[in-house]
Protein backbone atom coordinates (compact mmCIF):
# COMPACT_ATOMS: atom_id res chain seq x y z
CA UNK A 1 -12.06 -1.46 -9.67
CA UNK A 2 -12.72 -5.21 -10.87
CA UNK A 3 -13.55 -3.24 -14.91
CA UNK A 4 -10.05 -1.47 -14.76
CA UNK A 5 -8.56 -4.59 -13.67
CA UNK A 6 -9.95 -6.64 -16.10
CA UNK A 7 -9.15 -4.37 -18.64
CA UNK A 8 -5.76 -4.81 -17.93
CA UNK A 9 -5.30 -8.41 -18.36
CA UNK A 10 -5.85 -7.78 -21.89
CA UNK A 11 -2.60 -6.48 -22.20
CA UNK A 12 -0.54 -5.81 -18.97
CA UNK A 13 2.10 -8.23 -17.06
CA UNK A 14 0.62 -7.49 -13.66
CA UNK A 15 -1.14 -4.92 -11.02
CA UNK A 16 0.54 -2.25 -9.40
CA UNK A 17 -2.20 -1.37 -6.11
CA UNK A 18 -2.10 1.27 -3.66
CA UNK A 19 -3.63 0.18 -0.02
CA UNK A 20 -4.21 3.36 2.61
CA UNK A 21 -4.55 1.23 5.44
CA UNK A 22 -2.77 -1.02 4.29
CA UNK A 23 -5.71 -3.63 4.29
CA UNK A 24 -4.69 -7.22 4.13
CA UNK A 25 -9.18 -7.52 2.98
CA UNK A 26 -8.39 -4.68 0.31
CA UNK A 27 -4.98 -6.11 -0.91
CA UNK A 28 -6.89 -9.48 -1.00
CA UNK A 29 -9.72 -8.45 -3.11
CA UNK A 30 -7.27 -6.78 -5.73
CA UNK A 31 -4.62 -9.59 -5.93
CA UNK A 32 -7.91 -12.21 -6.28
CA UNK A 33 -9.57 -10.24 -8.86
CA UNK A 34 -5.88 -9.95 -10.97
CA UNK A 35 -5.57 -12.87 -10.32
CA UNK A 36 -9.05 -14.14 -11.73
CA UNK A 37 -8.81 -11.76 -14.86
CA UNK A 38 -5.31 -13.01 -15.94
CA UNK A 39 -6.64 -16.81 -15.61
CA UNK A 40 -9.86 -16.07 -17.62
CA UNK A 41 -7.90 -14.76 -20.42
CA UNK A 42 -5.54 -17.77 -20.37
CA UNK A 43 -2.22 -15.84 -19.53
CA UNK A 44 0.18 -16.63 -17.02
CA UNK A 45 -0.43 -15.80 -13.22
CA UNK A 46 0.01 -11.79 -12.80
CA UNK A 47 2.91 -10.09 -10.91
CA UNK A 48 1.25 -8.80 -8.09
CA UNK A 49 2.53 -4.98 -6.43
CA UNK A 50 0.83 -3.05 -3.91
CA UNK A 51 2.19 0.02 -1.45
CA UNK A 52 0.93 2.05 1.78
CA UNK A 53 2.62 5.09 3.31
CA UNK A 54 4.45 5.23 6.51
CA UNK A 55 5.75 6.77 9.10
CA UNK A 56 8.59 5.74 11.85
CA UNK A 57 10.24 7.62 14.87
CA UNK A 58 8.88 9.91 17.71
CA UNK A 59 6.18 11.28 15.92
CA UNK A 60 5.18 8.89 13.96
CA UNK A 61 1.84 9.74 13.97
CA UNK A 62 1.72 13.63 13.82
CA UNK A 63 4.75 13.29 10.62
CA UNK A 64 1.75 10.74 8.74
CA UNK A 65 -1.03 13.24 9.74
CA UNK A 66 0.47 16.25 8.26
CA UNK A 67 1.59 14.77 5.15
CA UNK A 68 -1.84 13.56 4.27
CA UNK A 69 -3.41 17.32 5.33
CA UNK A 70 -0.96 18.32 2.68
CA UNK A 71 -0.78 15.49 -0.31
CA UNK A 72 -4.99 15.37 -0.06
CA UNK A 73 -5.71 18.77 0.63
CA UNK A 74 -7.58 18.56 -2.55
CA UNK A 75 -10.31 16.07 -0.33
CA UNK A 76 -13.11 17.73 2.05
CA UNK A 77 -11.39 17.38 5.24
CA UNK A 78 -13.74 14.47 6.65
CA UNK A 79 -12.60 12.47 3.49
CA UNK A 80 -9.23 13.40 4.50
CA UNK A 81 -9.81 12.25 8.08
CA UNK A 82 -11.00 9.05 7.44
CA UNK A 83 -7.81 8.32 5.20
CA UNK A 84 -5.63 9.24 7.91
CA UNK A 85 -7.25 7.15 10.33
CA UNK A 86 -7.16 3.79 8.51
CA UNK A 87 -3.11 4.26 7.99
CA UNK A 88 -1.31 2.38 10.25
CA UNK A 89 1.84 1.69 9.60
CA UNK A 90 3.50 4.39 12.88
CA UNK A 91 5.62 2.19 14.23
CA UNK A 92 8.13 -0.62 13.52
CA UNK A 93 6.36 -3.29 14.58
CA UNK A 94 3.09 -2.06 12.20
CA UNK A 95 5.63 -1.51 9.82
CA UNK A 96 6.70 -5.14 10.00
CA UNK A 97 3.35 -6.21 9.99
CA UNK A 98 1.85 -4.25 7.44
CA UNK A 99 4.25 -5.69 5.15
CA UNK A 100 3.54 -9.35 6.23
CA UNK A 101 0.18 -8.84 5.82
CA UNK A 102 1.01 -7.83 1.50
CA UNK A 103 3.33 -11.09 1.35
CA UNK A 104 0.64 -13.25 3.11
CA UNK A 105 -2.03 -11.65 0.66
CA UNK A 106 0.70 -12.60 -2.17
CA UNK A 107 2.25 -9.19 -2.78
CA UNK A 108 5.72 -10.21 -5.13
CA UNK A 109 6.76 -6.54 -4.30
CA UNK A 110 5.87 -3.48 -1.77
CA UNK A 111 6.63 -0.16 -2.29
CA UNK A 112 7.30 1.62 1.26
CA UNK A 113 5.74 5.27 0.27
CA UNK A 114 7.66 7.40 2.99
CA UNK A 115 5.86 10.70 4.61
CA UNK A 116 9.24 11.92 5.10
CA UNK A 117 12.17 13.74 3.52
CA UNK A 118 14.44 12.56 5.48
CA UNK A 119 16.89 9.95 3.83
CA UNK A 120 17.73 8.31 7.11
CA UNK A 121 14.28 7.26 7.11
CA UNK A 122 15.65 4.55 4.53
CA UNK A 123 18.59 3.55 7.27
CA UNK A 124 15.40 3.28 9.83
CA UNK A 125 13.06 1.27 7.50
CA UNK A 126 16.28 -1.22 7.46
CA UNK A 127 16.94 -1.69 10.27
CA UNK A 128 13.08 -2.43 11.07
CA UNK A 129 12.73 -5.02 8.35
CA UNK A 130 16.53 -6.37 8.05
């Protein structure tokens, strides 16, 4: 990961990550090492973006769980099982948090990845984070 994003300093205006958990150690580790790469090559500090799927209402959980069986059905199912058990963000208040964690790792943006279709899901999401 550190080659790729070192590579990228050469020529790029930031990092776009992805975090499964999300990970405030993972997201830390990728914004540090942009960050690191960008100074060493003498260009200004890099805009930082990182994103984690979600899932909100009822059943949370189960909605998460079977849109990972489907989106990494290409993964042996124990890879697939260990994904879905490090995502988190099931209810509004892991929501909430899983977003504070990016902005206290120094996310400038998060992309919400919903595991739904359902565009009141976006209604939901703001009326969880205001």
């Amino acid at each position: 990961m550190v080659e790729s994003i070192q590579a990228a300093s050469r020529w790029a205006d930031g990092l776009c990550g992805f975090s499964f958990g999300p990970s405030a150690a993972e997201m830390d580790l990728q914004f540090e090492a942009a960050r690191r790469a960008w100074d060493e090559r003498g260009r200004p500090t890099p805009w930082l973006g990182t994103g984690f799927w979600y899932a909100i209402g009822p059943n949370a959980r189960e909605q998460l769980d079977a849109y990972l069986d489907r989106y990494l059905n290409f993964m042996a199912p124990v890879a697939r099982e260990n994904v879905k058990q490090i995502c988190v963000a099931t209810s509004p208040r892991a929501l909430k948090d899983a977003v504070q964690q990016a902005k206290d790792s120094g996310a400038d943006d998060v992309l919400l990845v919903p595991t739904t279709a359902d565009p009141d899901d976006v209604h939901r999401v703001t009326d969880i984070l205001g």
